[in-house]
PDB file of N, CA and C in Angstrom:
ATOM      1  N   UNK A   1      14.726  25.210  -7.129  1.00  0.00           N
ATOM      2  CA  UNK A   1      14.549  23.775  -7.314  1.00  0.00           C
ATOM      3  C   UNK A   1      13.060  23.512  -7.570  1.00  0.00           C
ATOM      4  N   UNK A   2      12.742  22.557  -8.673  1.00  0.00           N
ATOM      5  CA  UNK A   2      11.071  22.478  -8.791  1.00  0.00           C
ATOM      6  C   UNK A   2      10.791  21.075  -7.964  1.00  0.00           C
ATOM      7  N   UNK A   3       9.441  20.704  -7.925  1.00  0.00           N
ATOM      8  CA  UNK A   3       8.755  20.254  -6.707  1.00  0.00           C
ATOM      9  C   UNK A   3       9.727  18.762  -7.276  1.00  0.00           C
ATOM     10  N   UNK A   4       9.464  18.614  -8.496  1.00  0.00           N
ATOM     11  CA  UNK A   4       9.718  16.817  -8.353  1.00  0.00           C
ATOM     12  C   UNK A   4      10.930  16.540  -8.314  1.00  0.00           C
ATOM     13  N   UNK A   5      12.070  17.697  -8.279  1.00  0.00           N
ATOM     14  CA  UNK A   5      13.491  17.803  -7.598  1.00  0.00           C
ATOM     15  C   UNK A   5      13.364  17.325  -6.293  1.00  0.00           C
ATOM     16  N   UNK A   6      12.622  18.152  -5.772  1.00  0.00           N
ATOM     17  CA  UNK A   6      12.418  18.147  -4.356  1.00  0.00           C
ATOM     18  C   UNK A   6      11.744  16.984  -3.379  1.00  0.00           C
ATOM     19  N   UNK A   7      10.875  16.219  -4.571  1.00  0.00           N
ATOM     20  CA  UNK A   7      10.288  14.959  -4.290  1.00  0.00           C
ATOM     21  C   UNK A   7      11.290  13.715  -4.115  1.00  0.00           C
ATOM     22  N   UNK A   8      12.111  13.734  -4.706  1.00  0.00           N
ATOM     23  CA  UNK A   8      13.374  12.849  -5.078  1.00  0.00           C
ATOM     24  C   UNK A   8      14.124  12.803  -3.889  1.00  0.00           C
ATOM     25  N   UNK A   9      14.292  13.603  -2.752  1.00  0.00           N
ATOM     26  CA  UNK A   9      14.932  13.262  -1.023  1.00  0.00           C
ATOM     27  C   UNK A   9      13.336  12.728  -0.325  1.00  0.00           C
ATOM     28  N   UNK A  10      12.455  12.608  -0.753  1.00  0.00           N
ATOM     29  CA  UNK A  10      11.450  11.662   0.109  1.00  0.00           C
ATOM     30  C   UNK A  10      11.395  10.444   0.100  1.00  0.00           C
ATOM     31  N   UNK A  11      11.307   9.764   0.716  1.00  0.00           N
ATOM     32  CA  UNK A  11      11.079   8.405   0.737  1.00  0.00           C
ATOM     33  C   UNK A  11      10.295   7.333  -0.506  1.00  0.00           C
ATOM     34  N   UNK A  12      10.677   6.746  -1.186  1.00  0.00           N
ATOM     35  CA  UNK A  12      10.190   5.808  -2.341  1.00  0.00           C
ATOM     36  C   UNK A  12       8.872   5.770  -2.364  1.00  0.00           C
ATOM     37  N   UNK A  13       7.844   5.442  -1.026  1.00  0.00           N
ATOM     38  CA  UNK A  13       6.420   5.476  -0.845  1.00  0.00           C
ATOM     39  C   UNK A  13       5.997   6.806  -1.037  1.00  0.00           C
ATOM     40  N   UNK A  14       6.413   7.834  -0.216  1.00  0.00           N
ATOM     41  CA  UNK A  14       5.928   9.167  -0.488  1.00  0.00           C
ATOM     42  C   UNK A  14       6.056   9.263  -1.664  1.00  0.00           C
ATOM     43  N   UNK A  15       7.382   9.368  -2.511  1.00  0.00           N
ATOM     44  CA  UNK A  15       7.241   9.747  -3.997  1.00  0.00           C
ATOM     45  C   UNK A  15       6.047   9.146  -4.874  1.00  0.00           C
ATOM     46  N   UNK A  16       6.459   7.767  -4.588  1.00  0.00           N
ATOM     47  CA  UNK A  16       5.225   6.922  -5.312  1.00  0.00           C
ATOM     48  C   UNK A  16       3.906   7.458  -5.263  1.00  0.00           C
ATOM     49  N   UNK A  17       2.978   7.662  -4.420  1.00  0.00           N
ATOM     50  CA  UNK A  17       2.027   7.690  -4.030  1.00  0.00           C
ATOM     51  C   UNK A  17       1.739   9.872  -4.472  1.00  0.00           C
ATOM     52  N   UNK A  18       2.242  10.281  -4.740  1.00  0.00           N
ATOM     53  CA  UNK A  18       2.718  11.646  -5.394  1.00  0.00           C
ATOM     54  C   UNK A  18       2.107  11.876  -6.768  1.00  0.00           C
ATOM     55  N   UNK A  19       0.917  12.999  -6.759  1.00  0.00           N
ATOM     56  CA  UNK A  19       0.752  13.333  -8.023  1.00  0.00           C
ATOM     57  C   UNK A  19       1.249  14.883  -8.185  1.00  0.00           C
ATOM     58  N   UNK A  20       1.885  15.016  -9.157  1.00  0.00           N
ATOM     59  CA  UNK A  20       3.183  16.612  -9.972  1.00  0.00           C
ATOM     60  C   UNK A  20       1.821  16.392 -10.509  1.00  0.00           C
ATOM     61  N   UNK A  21       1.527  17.334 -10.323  1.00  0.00           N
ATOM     62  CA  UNK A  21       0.455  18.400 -11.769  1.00  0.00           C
ATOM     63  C   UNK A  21       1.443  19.018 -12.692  1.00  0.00           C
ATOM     64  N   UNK A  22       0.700  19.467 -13.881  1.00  0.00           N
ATOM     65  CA  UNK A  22       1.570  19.720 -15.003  1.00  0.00           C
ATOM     66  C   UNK A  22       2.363  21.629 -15.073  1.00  0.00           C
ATOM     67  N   UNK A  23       1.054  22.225 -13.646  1.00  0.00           N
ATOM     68  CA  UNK A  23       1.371  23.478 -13.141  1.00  0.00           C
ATOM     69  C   UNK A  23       2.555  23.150 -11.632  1.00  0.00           C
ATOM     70  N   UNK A  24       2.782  21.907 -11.736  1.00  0.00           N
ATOM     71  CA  UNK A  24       3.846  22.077 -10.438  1.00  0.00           C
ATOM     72  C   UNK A  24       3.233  21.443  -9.191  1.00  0.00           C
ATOM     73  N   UNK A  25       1.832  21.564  -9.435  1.00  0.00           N
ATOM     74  CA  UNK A  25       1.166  21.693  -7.690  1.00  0.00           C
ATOM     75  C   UNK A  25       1.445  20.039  -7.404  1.00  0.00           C
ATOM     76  N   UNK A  26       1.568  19.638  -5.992  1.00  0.00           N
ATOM     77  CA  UNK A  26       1.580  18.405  -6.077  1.00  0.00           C
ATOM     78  C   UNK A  26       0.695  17.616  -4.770  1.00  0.00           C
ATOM     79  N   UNK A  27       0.075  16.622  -4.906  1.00  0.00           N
ATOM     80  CA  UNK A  27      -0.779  16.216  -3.672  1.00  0.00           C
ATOM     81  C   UNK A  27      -0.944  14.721  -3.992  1.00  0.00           C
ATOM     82  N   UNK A  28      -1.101  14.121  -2.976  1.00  0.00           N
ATOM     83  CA  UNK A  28      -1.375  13.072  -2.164  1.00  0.00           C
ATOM     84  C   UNK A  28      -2.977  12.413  -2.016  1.00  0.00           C
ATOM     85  N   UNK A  29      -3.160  11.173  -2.403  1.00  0.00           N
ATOM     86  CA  UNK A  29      -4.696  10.522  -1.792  1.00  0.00           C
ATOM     87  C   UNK A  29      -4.478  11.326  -0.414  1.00  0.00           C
ATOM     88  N   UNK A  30      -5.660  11.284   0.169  1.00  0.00           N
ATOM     89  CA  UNK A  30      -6.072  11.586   1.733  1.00  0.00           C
ATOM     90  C   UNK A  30      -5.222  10.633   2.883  1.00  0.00           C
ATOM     91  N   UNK A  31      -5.135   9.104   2.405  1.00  0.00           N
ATOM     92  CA  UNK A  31      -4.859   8.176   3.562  1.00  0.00           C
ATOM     93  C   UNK A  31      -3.442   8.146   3.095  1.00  0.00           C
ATOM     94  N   UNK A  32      -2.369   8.937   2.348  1.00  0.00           N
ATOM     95  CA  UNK A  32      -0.994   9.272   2.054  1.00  0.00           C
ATOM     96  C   UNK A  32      -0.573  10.317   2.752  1.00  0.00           C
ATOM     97  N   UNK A  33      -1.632  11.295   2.542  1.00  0.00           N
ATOM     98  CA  UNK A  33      -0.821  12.741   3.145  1.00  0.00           C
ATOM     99  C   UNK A  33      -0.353  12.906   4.653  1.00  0.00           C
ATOM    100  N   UNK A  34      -0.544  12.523   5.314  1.00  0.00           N
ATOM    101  CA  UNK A  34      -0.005  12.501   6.139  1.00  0.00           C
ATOM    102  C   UNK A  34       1.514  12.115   6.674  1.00  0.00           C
ATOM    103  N   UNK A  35       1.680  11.037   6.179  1.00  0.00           N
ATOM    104  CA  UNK A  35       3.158  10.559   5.567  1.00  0.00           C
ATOM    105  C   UNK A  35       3.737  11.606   4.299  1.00  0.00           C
ATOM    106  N   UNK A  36       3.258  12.120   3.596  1.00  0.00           N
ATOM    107  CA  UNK A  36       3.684  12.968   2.762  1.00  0.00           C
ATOM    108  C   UNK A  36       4.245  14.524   3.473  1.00  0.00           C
ATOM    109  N   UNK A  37       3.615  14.460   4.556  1.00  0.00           N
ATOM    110  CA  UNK A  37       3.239  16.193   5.575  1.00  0.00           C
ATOM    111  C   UNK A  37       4.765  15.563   6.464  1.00  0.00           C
ATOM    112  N   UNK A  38       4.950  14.173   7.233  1.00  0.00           N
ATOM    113  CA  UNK A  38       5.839  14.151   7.945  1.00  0.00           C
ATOM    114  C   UNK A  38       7.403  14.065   7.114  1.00  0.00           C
ATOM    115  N   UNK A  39       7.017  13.411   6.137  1.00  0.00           N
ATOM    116  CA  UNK A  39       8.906  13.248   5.351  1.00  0.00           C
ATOM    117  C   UNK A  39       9.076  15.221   4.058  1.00  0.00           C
ATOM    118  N   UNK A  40       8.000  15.581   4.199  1.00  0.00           N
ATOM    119  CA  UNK A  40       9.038  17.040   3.758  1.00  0.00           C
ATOM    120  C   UNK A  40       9.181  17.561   5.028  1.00  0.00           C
ATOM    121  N   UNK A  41       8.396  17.398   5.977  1.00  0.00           N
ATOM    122  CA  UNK A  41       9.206  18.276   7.443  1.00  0.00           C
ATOM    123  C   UNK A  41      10.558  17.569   7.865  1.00  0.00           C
ATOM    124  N   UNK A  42      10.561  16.199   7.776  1.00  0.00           N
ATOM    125  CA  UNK A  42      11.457  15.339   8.180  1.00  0.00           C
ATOM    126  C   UNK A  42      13.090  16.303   7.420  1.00  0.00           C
ATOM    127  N   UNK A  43      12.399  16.597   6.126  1.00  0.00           N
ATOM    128  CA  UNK A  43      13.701  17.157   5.437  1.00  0.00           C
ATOM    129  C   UNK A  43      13.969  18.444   5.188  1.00  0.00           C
ATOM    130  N   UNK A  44      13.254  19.123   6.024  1.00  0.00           N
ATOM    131  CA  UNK A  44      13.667  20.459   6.532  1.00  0.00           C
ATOM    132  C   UNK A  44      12.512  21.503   5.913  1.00  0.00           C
ATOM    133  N   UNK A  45      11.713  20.862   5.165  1.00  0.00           N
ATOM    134  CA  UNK A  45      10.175  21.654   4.416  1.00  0.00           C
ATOM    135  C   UNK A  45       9.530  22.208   5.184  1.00  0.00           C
ATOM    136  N   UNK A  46       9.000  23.495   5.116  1.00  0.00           N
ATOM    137  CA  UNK A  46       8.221  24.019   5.477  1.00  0.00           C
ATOM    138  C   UNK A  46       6.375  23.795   4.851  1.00  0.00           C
ATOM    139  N   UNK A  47       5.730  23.239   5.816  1.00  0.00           N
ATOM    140  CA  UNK A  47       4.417  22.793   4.614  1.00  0.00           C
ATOM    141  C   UNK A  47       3.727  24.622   5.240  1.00  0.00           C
ATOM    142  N   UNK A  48       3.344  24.976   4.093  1.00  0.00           N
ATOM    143  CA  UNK A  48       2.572  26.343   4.110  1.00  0.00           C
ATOM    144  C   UNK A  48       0.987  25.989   4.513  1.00  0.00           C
ATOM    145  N   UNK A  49       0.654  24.970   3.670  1.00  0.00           N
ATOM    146  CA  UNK A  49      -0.799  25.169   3.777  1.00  0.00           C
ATOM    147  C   UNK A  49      -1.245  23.695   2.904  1.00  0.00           C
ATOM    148  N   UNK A  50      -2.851  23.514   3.035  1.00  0.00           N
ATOM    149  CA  UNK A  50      -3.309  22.337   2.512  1.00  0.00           C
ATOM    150  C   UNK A  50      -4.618  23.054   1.771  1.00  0.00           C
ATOM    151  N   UNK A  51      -4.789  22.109   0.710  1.00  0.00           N
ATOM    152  CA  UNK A  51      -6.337  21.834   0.166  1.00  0.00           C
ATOM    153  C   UNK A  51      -6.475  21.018  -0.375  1.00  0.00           C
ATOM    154  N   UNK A  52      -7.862  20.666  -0.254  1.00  0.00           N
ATOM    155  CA  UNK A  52      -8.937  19.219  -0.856  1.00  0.00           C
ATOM    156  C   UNK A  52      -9.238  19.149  -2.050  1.00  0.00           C
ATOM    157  N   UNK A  53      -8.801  18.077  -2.342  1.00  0.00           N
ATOM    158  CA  UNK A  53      -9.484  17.807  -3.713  1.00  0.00           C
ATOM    159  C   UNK A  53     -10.711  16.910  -4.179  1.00  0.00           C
ATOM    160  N   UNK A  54     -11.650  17.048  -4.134  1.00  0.00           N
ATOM    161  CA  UNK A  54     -12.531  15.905  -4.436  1.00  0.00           C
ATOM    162  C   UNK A  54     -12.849  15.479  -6.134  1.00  0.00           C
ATOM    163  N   UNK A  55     -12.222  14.715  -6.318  1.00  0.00           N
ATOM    164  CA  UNK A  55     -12.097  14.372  -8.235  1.00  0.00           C
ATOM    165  C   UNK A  55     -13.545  13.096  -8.059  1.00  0.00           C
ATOM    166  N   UNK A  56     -14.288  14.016  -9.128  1.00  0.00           N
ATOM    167  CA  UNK A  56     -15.185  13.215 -10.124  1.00  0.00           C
ATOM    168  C   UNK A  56     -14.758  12.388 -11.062  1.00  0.00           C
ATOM    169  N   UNK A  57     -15.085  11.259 -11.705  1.00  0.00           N
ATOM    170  CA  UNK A  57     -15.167   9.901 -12.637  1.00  0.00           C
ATOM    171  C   UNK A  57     -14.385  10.954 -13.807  1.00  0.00           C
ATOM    172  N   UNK A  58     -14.717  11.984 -14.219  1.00  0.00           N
ATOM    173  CA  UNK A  58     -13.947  12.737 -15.048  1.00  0.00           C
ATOM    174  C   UNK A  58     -12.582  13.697 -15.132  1.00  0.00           C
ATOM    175  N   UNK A  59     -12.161  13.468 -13.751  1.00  0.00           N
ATOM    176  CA  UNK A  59     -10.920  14.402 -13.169  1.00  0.00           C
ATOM    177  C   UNK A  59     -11.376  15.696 -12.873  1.00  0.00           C
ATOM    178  N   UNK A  60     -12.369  16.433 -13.592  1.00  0.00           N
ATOM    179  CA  UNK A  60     -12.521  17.663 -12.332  1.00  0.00           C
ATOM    180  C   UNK A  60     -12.731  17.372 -11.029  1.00  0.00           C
ATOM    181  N   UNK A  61     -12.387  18.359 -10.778  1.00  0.00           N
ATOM    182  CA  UNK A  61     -12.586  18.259  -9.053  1.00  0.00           C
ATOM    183  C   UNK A  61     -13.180  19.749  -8.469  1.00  0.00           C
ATOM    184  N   UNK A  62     -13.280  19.996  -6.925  1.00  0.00           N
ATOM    185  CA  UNK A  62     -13.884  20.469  -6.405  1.00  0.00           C
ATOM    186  C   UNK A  62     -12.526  20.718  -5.213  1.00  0.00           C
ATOM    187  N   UNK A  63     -12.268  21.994  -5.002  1.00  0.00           N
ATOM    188  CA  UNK A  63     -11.268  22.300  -3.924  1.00  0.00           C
ATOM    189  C   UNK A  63     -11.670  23.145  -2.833  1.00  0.00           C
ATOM    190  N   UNK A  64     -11.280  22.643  -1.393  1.00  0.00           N
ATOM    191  CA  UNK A  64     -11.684  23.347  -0.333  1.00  0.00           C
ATOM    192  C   UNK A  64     -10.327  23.458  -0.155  1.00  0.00           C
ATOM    193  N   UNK A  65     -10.135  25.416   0.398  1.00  0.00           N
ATOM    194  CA  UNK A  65      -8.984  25.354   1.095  1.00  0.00           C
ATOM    195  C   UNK A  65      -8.683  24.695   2.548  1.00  0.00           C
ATOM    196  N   UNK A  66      -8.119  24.208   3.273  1.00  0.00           N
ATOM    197  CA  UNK A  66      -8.392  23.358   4.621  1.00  0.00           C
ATOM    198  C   UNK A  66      -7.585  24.398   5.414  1.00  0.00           C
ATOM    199  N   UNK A  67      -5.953  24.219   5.376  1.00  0.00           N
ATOM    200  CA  UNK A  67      -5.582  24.819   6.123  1.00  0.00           C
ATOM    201  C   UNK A  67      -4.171  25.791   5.552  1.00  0.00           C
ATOM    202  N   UNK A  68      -3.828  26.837   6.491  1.00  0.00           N
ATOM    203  CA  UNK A  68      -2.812  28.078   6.550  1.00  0.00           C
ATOM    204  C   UNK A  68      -2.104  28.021   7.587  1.00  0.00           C
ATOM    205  N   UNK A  69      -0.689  27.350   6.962  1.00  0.00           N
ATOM    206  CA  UNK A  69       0.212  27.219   8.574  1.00  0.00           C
ATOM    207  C   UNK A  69       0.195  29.151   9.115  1.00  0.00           C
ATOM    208  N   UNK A  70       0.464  29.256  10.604  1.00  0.00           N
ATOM    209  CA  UNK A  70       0.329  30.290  10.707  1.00  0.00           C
ATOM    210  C   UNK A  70       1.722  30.777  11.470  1.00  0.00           C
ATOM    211  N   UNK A  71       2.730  29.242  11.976  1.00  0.00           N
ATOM    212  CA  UNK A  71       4.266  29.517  12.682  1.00  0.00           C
ATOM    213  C   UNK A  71       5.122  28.983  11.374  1.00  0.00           C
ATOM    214  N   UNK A  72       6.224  29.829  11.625  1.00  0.00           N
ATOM    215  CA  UNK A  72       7.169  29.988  10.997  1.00  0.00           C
ATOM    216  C   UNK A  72       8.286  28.907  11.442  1.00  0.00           C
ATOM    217  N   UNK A  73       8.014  28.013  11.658  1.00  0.00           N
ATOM    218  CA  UNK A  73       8.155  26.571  11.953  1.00  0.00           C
ATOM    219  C   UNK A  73       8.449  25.378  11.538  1.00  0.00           C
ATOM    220  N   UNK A  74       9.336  24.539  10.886  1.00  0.00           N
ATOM    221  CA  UNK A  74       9.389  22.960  10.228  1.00  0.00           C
ATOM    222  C   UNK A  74       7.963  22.691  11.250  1.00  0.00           C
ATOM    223  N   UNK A  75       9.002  22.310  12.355  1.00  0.00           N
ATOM    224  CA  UNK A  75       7.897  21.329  13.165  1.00  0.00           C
ATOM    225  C   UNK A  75       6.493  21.845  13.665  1.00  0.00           C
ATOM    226  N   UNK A  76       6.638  22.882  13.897  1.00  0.00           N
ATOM    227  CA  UNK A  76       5.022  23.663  14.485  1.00  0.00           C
ATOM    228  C   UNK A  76       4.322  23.443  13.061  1.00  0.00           C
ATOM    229  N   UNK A  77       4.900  23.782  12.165  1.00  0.00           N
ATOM    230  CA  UNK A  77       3.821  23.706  10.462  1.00  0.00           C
ATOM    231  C   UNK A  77       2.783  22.456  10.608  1.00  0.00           C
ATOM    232  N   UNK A  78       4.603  21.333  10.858  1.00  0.00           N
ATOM    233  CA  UNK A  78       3.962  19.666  10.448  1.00  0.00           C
ATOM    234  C   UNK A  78       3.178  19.466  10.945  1.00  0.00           C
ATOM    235  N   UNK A  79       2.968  19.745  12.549  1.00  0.00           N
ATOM    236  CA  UNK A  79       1.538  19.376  13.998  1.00  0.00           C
ATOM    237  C   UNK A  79       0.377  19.960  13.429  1.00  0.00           C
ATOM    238  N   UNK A  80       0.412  21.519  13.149  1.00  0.00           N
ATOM    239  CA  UNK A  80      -1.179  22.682  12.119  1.00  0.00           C
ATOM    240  C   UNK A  80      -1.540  21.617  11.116  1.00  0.00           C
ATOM    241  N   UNK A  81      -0.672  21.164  10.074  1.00  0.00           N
ATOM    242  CA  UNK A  81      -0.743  20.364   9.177  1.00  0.00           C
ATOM    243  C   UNK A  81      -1.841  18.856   9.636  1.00  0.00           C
ATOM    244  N   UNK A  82      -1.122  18.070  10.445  1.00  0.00           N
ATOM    245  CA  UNK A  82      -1.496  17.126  11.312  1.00  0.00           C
ATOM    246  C   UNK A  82      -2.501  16.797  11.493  1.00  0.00           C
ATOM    247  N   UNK A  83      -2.847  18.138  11.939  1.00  0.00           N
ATOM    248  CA  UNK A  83      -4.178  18.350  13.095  1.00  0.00           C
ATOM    249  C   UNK A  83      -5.288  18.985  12.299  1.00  0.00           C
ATOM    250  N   UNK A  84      -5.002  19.650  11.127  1.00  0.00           N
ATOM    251  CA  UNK A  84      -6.404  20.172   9.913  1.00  0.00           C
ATOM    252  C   UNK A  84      -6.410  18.642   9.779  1.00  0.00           C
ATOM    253  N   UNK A  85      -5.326  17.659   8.746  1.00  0.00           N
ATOM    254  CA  UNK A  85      -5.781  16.310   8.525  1.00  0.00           C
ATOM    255  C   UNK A  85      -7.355  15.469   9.803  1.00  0.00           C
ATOM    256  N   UNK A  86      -6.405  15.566  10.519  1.00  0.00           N
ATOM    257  CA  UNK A  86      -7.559  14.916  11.866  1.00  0.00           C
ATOM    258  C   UNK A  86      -8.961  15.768  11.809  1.00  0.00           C
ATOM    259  N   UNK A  87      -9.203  16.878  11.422  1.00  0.00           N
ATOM    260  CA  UNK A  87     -10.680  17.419  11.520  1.00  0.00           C
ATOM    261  C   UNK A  87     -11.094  17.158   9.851  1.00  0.00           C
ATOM    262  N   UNK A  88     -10.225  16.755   9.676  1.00  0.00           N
ATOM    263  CA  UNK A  88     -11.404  15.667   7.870  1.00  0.00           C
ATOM    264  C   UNK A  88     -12.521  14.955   8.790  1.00  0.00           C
ATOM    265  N   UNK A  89     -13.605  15.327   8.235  1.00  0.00           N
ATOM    266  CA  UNK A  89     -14.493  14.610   8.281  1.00  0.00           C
ATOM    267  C   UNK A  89     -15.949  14.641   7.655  1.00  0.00           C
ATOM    268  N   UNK A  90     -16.204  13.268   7.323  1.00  0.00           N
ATOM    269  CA  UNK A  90     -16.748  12.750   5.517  1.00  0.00           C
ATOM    270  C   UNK A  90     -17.976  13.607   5.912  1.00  0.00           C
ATOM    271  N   UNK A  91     -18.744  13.058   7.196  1.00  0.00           N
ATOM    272  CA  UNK A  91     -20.524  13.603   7.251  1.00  0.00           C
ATOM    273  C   UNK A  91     -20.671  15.036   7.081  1.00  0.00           C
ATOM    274  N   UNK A  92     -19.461  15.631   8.240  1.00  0.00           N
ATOM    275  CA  UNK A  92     -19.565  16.957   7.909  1.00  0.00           C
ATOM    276  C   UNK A  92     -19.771  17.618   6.262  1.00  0.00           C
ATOM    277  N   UNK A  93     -18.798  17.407   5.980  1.00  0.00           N
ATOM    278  CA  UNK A  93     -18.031  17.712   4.413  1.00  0.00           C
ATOM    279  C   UNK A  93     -18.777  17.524   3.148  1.00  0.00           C
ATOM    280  N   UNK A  94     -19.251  16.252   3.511  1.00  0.00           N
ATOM    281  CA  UNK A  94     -19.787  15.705   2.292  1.00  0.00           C
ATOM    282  C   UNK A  94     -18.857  15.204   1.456  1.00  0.00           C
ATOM    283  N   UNK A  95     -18.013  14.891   1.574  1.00  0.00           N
ATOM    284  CA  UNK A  95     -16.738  14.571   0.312  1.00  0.00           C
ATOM    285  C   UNK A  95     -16.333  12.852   0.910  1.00  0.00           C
ATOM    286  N   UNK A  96     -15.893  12.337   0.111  1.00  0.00           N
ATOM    287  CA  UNK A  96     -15.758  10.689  -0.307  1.00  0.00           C
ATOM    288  C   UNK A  96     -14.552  10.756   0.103  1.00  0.00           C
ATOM    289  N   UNK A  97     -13.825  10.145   1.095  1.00  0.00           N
ATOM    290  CA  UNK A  97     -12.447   9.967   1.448  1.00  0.00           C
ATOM    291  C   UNK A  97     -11.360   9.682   0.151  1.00  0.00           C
ATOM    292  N   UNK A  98     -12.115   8.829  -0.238  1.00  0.00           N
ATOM    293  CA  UNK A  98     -11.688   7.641  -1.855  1.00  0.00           C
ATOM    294  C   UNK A  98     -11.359   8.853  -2.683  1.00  0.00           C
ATOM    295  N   UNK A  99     -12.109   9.489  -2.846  1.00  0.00           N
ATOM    296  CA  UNK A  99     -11.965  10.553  -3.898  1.00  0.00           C
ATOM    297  C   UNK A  99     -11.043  11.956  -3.481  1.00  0.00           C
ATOM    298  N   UNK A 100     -10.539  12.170  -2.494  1.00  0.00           N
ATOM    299  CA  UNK A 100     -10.193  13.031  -2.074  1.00  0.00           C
ATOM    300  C   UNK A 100      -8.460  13.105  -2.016  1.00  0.00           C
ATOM    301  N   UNK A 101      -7.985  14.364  -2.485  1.00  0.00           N
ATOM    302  CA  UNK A 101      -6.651  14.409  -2.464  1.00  0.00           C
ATOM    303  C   UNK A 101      -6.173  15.669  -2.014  1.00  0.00           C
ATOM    304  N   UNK A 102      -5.275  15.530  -1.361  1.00  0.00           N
ATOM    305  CA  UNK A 102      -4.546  17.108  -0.524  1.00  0.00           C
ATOM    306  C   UNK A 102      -3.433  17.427  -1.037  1.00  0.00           C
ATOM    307  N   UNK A 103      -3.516  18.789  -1.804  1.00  0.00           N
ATOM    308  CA  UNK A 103      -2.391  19.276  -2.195  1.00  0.00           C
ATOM    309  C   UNK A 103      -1.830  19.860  -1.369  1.00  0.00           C
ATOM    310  N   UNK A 104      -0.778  20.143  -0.994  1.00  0.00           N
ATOM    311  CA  UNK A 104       0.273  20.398  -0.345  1.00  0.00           C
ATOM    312  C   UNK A 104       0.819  20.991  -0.776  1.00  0.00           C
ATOM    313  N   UNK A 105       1.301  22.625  -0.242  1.00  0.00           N
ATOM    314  CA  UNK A 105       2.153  23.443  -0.903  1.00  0.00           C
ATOM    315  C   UNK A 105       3.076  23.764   0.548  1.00  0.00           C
ATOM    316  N   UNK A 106       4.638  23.730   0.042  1.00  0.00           N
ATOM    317  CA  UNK A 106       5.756  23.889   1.100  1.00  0.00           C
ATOM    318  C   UNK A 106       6.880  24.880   0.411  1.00  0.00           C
ATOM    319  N   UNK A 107       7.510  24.857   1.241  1.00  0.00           N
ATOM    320  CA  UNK A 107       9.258  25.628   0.845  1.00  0.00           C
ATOM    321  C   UNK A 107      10.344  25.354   1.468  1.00  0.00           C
TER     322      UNK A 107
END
């Protein structure tokens, strides 16, 4: 099944708020993902792992990997998931909340 199959049992907001890259990958503004992290666990997803996107005025961007679920888990994933979200932070980082998007890769 490809991702925007798979997008289609999430909730209308999650989908909405959903960018499909044209390679598949798919991610979320920063102040979405989180709601994005709870409705694929909600539906039985496994989230693997996260990274940052920080997009410039021109669409490149700049990617930090954040996090690597490490339990074999729906729900233990979603909390790892959760809890990298909660250690975002701008001063540290240097990165613009506004500008920032988390791709999300699951199964």
């Amino acid at each position: 099944m490809d991702r925007a199959t798979e997008l289609r049992s999430l909730s209308l907001e999650v989908q909405r708020t959903a960018q499909v890259n044209q390679n598949g990958e798919v991610e979320w503004p920063l102040r979405d993902a989180r709601a994005a992290i709870d409705a694929l666990a909600a539906t039985g997803h496994l989230v693997l792992g996260l990274d940052l996107r920080e997009y410039d005025d021109d669409g490149r961007f700049v990617e930090l990997p954040w996090c690597v679920t490490t339990v074999d888990s729906v729900v233990g994933a979603r909390d790892e998931a959760r809890a990298a979200l909660d250690r975002f932070d701008r001063d540290s980082l240097g990165l613009d909340p506004v500008r920032v998007s988390v791709l999300v890769t699951w199964r």
